[in-house]
Protein backbone atom coordinates (compact mmCIF):
# COMPACT_ATOMS: atom_id res chain seq x y z
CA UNK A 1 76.67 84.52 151.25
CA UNK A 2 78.95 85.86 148.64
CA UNK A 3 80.76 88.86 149.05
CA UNK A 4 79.62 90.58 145.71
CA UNK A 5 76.18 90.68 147.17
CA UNK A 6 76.80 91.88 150.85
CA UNK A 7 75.76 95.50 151.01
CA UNK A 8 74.25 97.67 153.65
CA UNK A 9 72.42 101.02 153.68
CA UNK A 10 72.33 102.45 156.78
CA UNK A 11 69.27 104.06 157.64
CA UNK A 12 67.77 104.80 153.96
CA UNK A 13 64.66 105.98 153.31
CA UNK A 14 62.21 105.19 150.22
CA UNK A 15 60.72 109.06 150.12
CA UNK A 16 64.58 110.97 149.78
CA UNK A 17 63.87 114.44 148.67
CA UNK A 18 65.90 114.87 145.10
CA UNK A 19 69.50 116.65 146.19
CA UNK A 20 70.81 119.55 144.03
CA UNK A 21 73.80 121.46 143.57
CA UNK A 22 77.57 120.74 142.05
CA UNK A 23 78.63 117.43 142.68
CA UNK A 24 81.79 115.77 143.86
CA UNK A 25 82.51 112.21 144.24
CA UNK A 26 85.95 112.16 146.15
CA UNK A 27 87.78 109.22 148.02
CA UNK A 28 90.80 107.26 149.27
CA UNK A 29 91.79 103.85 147.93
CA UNK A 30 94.57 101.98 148.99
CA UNK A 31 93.90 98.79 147.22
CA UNK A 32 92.27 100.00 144.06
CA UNK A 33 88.46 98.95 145.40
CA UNK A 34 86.93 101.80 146.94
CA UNK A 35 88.84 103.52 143.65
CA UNK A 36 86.29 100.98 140.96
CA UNK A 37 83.15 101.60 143.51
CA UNK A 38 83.71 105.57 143.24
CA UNK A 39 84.13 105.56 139.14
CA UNK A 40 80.93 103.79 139.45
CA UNK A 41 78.98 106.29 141.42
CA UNK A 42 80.78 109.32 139.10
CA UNK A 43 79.75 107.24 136.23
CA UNK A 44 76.12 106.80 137.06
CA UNK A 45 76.02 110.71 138.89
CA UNK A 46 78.53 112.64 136.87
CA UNK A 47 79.35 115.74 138.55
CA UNK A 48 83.44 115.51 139.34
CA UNK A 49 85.81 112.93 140.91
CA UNK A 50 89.12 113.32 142.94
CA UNK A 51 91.35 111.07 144.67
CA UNK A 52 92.35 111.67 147.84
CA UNK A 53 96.16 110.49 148.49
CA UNK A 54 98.73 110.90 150.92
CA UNK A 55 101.90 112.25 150.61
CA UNK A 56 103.43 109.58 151.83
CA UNK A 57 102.24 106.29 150.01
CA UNK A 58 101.41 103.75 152.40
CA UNK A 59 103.38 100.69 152.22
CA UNK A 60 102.60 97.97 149.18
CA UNK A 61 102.51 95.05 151.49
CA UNK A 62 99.03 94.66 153.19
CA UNK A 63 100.12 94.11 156.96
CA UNK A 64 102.75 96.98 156.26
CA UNK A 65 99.84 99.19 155.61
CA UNK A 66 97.22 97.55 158.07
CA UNK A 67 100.56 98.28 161.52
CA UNK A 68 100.93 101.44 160.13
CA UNK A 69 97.34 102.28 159.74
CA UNK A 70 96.56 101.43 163.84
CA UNK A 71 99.75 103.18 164.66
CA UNK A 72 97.89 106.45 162.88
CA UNK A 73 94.75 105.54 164.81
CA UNK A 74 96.02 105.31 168.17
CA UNK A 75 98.50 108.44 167.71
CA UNK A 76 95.51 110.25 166.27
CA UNK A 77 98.07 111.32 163.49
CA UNK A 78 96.57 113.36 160.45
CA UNK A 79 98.84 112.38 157.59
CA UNK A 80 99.06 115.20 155.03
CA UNK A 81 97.18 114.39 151.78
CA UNK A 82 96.46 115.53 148.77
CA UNK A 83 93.70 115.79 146.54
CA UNK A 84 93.16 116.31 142.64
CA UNK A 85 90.05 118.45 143.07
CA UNK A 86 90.97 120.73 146.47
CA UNK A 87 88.22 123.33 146.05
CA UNK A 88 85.45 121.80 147.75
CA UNK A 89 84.16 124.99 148.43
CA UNK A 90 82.48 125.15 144.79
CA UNK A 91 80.62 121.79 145.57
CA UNK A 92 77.28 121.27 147.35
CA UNK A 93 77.17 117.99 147.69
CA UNK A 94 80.53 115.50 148.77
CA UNK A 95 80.25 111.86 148.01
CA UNK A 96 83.04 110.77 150.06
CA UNK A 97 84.45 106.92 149.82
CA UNK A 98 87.14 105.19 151.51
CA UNK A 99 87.76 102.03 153.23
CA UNK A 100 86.87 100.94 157.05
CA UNK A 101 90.53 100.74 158.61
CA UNK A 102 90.11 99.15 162.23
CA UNK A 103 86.49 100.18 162.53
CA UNK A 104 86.37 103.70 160.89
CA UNK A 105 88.16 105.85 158.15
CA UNK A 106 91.65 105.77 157.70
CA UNK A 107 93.55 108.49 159.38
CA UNK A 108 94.13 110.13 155.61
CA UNK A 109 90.41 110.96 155.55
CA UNK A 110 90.56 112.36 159.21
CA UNK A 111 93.25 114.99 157.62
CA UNK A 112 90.89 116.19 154.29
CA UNK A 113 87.85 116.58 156.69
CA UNK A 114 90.03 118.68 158.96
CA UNK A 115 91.67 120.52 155.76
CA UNK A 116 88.48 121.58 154.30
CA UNK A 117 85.07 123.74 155.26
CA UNK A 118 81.84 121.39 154.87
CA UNK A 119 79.62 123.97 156.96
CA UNK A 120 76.36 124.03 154.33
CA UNK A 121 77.65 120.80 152.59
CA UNK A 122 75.45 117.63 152.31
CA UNK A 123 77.97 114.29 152.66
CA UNK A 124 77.17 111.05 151.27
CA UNK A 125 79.48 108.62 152.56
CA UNK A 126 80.17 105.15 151.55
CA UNK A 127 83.10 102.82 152.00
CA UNK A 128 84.26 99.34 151.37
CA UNK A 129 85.21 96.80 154.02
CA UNK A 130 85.83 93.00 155.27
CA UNK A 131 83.26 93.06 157.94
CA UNK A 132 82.85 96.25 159.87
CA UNK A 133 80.18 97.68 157.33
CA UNK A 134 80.20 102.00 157.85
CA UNK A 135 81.87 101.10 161.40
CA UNK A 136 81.91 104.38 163.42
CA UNK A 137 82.84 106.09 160.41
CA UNK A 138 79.70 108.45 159.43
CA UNK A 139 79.85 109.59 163.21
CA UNK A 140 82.99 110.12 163.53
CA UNK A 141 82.50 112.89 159.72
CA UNK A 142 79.62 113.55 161.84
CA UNK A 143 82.13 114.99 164.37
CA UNK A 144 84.29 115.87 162.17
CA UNK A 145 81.88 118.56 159.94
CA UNK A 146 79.22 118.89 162.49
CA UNK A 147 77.60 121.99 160.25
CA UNK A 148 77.28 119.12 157.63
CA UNK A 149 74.54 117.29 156.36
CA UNK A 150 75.44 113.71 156.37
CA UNK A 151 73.12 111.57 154.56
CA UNK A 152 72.65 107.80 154.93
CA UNK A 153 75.76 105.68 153.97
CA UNK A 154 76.72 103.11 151.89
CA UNK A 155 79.01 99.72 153.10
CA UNK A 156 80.10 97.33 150.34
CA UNK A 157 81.95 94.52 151.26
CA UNK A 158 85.03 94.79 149.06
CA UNK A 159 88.06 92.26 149.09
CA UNK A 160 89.19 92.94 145.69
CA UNK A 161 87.50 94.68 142.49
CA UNK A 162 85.90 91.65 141.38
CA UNK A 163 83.05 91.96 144.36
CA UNK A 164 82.55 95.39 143.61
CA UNK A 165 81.93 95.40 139.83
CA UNK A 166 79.23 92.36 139.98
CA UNK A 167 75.73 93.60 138.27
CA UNK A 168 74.66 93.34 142.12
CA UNK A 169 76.98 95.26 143.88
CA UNK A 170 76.67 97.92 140.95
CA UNK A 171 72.82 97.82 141.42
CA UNK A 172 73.29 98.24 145.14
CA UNK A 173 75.14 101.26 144.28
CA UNK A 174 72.50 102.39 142.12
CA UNK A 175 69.75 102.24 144.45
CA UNK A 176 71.35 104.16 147.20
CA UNK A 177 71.91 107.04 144.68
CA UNK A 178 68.34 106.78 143.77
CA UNK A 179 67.46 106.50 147.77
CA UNK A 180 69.26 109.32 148.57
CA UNK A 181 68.37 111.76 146.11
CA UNK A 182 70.89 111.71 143.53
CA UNK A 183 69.85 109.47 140.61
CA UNK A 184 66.42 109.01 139.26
């Protein structure tokens, strides 16, 4: 199976009810992937897009990035971020993407979820990974913004841009939007 095609939607239903409200598409990319995948879903939802970063860039080298991200998880360190759009509270529904870091979301997004208020909000998440599909990571926002709504996710297998700009992957992306409520 190639990569560009491996996609999974967790739990989607055919009859989604059409969502409403101000949009934001918002999410962490260390490699530049889950970065292409989100100006995708802006592109094809509009609404507004942020990146969420930390303050203190992970390292360039991959295994640099991949100790210190399990040192974060097993601390249970928030690393402070920031984020180009911070006023979340003007938005009604999040699309929220990042990538699966040792089965869930990188620490980073573990520090915006805590920053933030998402009581009333409706989350779409979605994320890129080498394997683990969503992981634990829509229970553990589940946890983390329990007066949320969190909608069915989205898990595209990434590796690098190439498998995530493919007219398959992008029509993967499409048809969750439309599953979920957001695109007709």
């Amino acid at each position: 199976m190639s990569l560009a095609g491996s996609v999974l939607l967790a739990g989607v239903t055919r009859a989604a009810a059409k969502l409403s409200g101000k949009v934001l598409v918002v999410y962490f990319s260390w490699s530049g992937v889950t970065r292409e995948v989100a100006n995708h879903i802006h592109h094809l939802n509009g609404g507004d897009i942020g990146e969420i970063r930390t303050v203190t860039p992970y390292p360039i080298e991959y295994q640099a990035t991949l100790d210190q991200a399990k040192r974060e998880q097993e601390a249970r360190s928030r690393p402070a971020v920031a984020i180009a759009n911070s006023n979340i509270d003007s938005y009604d529904v999040i699309i929220v993407g990042y990538p699966i870091w040792y089965g869930t979301l990188p620490m980073a997004l573990f520090s915006f979820f805590d920053a933030h208020n998402f009581n009333g909000k409706t989350i779409l998440p979605f994320c890129t990974h080498e394997g683990s599909h969503l992981g634990r990571s829509v229970t553990d926002i589940k946890t983390l913004c329990p007066e949320a709504t969190v909608l069915d996710g989205l898990a595209l297998r990434g590796g690098k841009v190439a498998n995530v700009t493919t007219r398959t992957a992008r029509n993967e992306i499409a048809t969750w939007l439309r599953n979920v409520g957001l695109v007709g």
